[in-house]
PDB file of N, CA and C in Angstrom:
ATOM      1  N   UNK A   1      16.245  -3.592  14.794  1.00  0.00           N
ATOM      2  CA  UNK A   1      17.487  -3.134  14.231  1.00  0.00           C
ATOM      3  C   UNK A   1      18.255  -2.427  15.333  1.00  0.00           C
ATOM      4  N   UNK A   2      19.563  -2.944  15.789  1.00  0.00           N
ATOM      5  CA  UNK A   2      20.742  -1.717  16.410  1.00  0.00           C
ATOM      6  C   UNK A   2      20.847  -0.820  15.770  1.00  0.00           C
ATOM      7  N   UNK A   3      20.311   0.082  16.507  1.00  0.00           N
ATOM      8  CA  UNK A   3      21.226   1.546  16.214  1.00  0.00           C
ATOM      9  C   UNK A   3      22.579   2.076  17.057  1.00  0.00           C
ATOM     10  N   UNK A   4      22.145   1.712  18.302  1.00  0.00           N
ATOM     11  CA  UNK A   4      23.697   1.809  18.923  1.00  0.00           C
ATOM     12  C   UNK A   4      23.226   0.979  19.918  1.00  0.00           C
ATOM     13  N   UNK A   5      24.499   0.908  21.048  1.00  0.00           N
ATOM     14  CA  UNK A   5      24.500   0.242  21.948  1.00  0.00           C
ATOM     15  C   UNK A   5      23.262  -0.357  23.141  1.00  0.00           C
ATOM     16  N   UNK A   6      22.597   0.762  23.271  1.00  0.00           N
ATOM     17  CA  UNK A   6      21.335   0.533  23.917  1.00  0.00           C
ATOM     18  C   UNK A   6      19.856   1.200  23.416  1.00  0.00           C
ATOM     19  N   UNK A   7      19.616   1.550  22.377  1.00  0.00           N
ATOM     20  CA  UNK A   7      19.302   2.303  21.621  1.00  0.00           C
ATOM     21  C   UNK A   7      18.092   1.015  20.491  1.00  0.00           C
ATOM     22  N   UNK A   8      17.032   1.081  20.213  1.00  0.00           N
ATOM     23  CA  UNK A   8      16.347   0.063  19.436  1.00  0.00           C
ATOM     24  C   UNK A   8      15.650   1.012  18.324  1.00  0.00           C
ATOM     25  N   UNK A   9      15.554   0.735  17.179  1.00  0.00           N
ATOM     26  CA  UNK A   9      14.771   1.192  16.302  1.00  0.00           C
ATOM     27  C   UNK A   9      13.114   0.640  15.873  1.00  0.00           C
ATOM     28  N   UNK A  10      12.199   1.370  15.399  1.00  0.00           N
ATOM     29  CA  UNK A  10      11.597   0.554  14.573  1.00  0.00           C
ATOM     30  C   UNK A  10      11.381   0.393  12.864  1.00  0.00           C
ATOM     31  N   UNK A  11      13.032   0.839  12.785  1.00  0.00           N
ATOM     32  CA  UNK A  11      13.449   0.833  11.152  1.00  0.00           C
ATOM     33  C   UNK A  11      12.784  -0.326  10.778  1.00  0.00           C
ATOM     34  N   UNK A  12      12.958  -1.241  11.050  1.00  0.00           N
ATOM     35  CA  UNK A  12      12.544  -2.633  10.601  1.00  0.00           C
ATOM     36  C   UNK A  12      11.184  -2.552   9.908  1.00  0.00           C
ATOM     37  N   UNK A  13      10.121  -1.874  10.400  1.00  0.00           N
ATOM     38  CA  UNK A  13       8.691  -1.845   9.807  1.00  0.00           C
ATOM     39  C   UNK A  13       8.860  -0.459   8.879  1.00  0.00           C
ATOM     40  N   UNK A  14       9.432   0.580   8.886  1.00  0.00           N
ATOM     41  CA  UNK A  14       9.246   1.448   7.633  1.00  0.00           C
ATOM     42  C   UNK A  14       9.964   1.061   6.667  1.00  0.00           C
ATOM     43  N   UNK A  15      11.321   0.402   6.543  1.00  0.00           N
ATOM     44  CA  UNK A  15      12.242  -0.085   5.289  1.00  0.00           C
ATOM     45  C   UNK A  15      11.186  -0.745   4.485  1.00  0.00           C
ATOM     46  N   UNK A  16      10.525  -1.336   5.210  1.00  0.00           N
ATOM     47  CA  UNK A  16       9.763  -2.711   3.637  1.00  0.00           C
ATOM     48  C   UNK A  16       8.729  -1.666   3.026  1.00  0.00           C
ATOM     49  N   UNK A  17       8.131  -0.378   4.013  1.00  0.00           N
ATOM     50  CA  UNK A  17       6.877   0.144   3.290  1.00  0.00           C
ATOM     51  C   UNK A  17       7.558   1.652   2.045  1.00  0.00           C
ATOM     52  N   UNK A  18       9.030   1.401   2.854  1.00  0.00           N
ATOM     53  CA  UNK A  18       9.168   2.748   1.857  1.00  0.00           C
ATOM     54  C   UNK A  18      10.098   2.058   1.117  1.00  0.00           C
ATOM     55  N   UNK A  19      10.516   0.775   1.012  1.00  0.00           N
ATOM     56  CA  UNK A  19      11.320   0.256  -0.655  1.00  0.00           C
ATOM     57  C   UNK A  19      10.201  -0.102  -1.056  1.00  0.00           C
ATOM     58  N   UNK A  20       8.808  -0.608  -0.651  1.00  0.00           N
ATOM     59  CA  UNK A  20       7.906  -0.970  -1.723  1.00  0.00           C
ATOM     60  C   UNK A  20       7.117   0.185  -2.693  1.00  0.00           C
ATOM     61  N   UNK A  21       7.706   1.567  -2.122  1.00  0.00           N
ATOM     62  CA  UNK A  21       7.569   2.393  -3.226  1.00  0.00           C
ATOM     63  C   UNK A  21       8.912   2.777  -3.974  1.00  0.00           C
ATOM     64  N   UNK A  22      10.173   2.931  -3.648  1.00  0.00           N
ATOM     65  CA  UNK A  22      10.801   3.123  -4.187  1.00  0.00           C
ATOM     66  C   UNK A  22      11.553   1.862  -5.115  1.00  0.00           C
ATOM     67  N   UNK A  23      11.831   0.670  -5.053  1.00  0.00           N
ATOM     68  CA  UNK A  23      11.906  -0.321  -5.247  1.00  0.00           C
ATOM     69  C   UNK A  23      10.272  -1.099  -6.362  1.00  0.00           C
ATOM     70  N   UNK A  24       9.342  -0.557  -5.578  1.00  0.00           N
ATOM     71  CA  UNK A  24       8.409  -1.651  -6.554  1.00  0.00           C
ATOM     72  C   UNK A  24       7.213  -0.044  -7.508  1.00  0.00           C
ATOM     73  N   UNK A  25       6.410  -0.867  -7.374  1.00  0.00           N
ATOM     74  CA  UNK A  25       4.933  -0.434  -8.152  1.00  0.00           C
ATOM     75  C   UNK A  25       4.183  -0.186  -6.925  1.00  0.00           C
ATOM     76  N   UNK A  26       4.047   0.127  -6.241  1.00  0.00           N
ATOM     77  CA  UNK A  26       2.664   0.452  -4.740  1.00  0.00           C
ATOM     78  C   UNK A  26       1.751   1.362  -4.824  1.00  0.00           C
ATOM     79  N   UNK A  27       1.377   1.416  -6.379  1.00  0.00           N
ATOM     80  CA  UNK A  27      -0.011   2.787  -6.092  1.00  0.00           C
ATOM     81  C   UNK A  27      -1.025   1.402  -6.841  1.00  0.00           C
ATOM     82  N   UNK A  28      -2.040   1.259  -6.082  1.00  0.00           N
ATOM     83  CA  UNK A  28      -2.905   1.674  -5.088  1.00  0.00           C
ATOM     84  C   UNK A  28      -2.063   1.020  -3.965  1.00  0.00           C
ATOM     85  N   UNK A  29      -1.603   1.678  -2.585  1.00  0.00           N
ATOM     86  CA  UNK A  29      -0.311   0.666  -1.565  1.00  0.00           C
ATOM     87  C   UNK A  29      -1.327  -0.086  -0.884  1.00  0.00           C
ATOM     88  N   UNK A  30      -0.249  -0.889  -0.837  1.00  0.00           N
ATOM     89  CA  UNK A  30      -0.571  -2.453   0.230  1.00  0.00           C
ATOM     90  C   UNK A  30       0.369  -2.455   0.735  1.00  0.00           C
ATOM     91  N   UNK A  31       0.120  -2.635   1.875  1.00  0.00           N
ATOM     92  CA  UNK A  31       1.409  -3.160   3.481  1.00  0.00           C
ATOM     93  C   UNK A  31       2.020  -4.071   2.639  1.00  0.00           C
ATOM     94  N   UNK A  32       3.513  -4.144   2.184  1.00  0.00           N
ATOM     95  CA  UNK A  32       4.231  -4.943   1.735  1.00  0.00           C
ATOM     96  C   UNK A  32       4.028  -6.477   2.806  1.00  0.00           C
ATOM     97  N   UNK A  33       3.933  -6.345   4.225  1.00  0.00           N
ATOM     98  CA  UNK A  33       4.041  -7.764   4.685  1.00  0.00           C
ATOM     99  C   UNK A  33       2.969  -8.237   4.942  1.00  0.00           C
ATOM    100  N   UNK A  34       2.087  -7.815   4.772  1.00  0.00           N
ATOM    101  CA  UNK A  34       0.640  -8.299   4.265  1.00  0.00           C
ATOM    102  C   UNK A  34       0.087  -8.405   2.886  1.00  0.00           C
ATOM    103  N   UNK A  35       0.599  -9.014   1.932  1.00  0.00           N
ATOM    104  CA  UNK A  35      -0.018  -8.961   0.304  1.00  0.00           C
ATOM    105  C   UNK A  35      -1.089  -8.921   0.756  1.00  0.00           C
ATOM    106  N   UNK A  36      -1.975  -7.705  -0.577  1.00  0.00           N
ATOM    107  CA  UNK A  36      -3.227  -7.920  -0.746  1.00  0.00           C
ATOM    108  C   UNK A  36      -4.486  -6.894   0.372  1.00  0.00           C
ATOM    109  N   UNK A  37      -3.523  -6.830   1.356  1.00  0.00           N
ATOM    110  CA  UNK A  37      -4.439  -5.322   2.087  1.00  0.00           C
ATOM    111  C   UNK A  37      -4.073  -4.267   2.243  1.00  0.00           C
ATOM    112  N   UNK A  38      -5.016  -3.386   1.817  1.00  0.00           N
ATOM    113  CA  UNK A  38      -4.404  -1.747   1.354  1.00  0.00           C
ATOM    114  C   UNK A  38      -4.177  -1.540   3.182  1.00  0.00           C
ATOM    115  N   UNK A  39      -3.423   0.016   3.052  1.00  0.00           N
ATOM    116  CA  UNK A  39      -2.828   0.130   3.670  1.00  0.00           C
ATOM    117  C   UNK A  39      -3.641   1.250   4.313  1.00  0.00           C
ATOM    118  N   UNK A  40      -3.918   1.307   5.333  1.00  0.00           N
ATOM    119  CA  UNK A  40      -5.265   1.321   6.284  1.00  0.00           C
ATOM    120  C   UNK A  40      -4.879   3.414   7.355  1.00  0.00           C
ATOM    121  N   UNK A  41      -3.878   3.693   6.758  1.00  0.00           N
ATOM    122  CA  UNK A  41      -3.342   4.694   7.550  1.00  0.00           C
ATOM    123  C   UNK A  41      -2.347   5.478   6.256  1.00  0.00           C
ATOM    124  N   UNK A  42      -2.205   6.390   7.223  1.00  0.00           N
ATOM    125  CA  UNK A  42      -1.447   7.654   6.013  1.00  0.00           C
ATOM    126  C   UNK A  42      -0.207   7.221   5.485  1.00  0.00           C
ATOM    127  N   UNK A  43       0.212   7.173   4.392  1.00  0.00           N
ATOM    128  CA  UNK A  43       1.424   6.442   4.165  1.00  0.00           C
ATOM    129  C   UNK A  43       2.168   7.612   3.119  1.00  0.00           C
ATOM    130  N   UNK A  44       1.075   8.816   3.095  1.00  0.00           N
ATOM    131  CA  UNK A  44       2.029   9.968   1.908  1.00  0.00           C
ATOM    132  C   UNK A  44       3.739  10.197   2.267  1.00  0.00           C
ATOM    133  N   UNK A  45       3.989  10.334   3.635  1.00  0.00           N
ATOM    134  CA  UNK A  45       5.532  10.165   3.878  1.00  0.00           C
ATOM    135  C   UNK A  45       6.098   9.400   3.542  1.00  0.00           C
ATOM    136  N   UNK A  46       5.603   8.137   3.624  1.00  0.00           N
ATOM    137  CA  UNK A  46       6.730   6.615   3.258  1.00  0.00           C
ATOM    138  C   UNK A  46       6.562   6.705   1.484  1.00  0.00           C
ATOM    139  N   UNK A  47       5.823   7.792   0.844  1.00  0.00           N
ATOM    140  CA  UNK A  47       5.671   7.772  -0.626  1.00  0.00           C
ATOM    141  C   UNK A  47       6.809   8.514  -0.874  1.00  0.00           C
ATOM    142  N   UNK A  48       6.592   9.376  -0.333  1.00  0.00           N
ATOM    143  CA  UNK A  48       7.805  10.775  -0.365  1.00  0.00           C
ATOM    144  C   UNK A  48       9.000  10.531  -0.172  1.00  0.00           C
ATOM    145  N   UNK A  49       9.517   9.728   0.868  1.00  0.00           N
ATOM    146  CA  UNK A  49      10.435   9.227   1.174  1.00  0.00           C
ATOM    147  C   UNK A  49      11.237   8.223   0.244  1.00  0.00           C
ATOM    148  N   UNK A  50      10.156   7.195  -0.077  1.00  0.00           N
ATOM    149  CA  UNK A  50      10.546   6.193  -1.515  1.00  0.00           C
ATOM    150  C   UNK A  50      10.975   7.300  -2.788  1.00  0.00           C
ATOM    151  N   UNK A  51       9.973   7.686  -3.146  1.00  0.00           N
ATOM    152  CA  UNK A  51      10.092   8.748  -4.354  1.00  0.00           C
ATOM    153  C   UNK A  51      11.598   9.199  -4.120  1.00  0.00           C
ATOM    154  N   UNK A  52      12.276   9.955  -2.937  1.00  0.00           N
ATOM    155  CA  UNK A  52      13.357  10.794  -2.783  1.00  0.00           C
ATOM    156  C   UNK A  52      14.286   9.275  -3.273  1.00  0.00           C
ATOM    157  N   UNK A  53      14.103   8.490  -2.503  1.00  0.00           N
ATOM    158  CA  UNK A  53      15.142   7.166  -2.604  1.00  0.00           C
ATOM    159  C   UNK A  53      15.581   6.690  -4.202  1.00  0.00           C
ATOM    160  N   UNK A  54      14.343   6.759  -5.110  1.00  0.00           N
ATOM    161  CA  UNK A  54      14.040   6.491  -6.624  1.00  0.00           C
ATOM    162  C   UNK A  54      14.965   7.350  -7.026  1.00  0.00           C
ATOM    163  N   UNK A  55      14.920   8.594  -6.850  1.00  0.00           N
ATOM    164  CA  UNK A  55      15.683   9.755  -7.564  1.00  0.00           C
ATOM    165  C   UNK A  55      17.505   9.884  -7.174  1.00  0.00           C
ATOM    166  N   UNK A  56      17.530   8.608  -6.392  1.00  0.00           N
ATOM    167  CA  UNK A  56      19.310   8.685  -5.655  1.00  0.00           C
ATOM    168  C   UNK A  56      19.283   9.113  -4.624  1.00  0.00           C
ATOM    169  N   UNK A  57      19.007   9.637  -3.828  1.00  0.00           N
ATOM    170  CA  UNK A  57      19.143  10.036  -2.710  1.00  0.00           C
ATOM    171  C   UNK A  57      18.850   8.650  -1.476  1.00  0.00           C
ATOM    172  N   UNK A  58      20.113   8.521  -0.461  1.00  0.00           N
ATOM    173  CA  UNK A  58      20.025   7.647   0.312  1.00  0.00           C
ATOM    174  C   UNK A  58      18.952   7.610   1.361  1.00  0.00           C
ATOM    175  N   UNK A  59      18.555   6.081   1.157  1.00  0.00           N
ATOM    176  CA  UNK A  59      17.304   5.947   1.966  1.00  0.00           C
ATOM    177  C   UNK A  59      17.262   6.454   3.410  1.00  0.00           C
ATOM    178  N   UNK A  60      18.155   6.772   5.020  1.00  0.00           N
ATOM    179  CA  UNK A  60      18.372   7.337   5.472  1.00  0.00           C
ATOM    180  C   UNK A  60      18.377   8.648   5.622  1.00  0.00           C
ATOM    181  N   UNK A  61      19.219   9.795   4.103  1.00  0.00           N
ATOM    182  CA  UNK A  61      18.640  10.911   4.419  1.00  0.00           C
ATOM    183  C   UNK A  61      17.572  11.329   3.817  1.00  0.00           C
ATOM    184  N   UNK A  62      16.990  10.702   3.142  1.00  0.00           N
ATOM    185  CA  UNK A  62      15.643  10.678   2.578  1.00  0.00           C
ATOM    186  C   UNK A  62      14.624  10.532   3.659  1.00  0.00           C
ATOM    187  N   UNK A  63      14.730   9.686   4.966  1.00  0.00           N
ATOM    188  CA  UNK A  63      13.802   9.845   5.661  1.00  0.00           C
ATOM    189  C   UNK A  63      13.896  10.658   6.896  1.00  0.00           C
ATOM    190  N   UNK A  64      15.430  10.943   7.101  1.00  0.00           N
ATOM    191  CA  UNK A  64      15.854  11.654   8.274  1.00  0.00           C
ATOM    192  C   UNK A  64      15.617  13.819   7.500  1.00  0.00           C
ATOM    193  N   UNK A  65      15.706  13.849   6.222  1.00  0.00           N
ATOM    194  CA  UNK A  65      15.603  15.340   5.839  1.00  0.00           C
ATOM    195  C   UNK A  65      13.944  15.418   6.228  1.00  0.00           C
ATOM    196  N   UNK A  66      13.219  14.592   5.393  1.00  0.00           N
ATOM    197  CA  UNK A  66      12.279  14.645   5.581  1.00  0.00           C
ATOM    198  C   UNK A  66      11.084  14.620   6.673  1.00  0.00           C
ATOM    199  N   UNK A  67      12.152  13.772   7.435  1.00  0.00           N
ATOM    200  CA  UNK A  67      11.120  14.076   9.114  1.00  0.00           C
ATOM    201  C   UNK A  67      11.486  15.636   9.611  1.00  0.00           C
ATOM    202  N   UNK A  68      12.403  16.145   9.251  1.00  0.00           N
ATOM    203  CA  UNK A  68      13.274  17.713   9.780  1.00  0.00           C
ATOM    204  C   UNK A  68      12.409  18.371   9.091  1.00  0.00           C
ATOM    205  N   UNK A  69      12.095  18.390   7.948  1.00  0.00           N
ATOM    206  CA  UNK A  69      11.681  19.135   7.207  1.00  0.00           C
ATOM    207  C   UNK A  69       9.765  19.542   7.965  1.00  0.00           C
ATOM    208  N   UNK A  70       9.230  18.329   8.460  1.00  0.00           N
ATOM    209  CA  UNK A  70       7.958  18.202   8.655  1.00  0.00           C
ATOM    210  C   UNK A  70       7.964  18.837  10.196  1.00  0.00           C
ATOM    211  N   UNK A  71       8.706  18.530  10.959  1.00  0.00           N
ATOM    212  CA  UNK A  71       9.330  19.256  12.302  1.00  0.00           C
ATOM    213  C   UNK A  71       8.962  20.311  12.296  1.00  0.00           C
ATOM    214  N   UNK A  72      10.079  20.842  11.522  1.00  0.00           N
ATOM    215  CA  UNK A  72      10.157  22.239  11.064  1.00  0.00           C
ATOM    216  C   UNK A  72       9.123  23.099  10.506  1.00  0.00           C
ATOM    217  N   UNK A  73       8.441  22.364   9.762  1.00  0.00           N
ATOM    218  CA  UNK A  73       6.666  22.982   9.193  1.00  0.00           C
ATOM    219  C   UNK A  73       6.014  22.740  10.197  1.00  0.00           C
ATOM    220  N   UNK A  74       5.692  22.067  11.173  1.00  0.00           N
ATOM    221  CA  UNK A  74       4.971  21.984  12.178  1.00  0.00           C
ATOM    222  C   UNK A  74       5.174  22.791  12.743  1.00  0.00           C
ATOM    223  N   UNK A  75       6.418  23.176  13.644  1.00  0.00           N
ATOM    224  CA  UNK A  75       6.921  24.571  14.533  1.00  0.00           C
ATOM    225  C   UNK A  75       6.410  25.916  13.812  1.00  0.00           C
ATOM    226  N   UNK A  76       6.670  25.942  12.605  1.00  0.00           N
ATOM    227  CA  UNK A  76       6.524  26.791  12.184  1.00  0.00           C
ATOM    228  C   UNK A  76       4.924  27.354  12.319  1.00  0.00           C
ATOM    229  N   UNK A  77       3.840  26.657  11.415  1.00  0.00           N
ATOM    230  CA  UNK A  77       2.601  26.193  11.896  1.00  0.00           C
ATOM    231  C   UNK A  77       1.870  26.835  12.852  1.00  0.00           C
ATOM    232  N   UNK A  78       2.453  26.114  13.881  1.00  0.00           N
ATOM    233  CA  UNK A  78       1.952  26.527  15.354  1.00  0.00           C
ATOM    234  C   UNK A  78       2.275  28.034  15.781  1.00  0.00           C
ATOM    235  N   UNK A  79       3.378  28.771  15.398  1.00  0.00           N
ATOM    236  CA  UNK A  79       3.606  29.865  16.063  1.00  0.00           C
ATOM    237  C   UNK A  79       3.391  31.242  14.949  1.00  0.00           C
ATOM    238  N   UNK A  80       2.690  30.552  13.950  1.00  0.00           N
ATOM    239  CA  UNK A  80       2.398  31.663  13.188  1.00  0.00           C
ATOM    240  C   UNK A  80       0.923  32.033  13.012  1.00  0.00           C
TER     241      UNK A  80
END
């Protein structure tokens, strides 16, 4: 995916895992582009993220608050 001019994302692989919660049924999750194999790594963010998306909130700041938000608990975390 472009994001800007020289700039590459790897939006392309989180969109399918976080509309297949907000968009589908994914508990117990399976890698949407793999039917049929659970999903082998932590995926509670891309839940969280879907969930926010379900409730209206745009898929973008749904994943951009939410990475700030985890940032931010991390910093925090560490220096306390």
């Amino acid at each position: 995916m472009l994001i800007a001019t020289k700039a590459w994302s790897d939006f392309a692989s989180h969109i399918p895992l976080i509309r297949s919660f907000s968009l589908g049924d994914n508990f117990l999750p399976e890698y949407p582009l793999f039917p049929g194999e659970p999903i082998r790594y932590h995926f509670l963010f891309y839940a969280v993220v879907g969930y926010l998306e379900k409730l209206g909130l745009r898929i973008d700041y749904a994943f951009n608050i939410l990475s700030a938000l985890s940032f931010a608990f991390l910093i925090i975390s560490i220096y306390l």
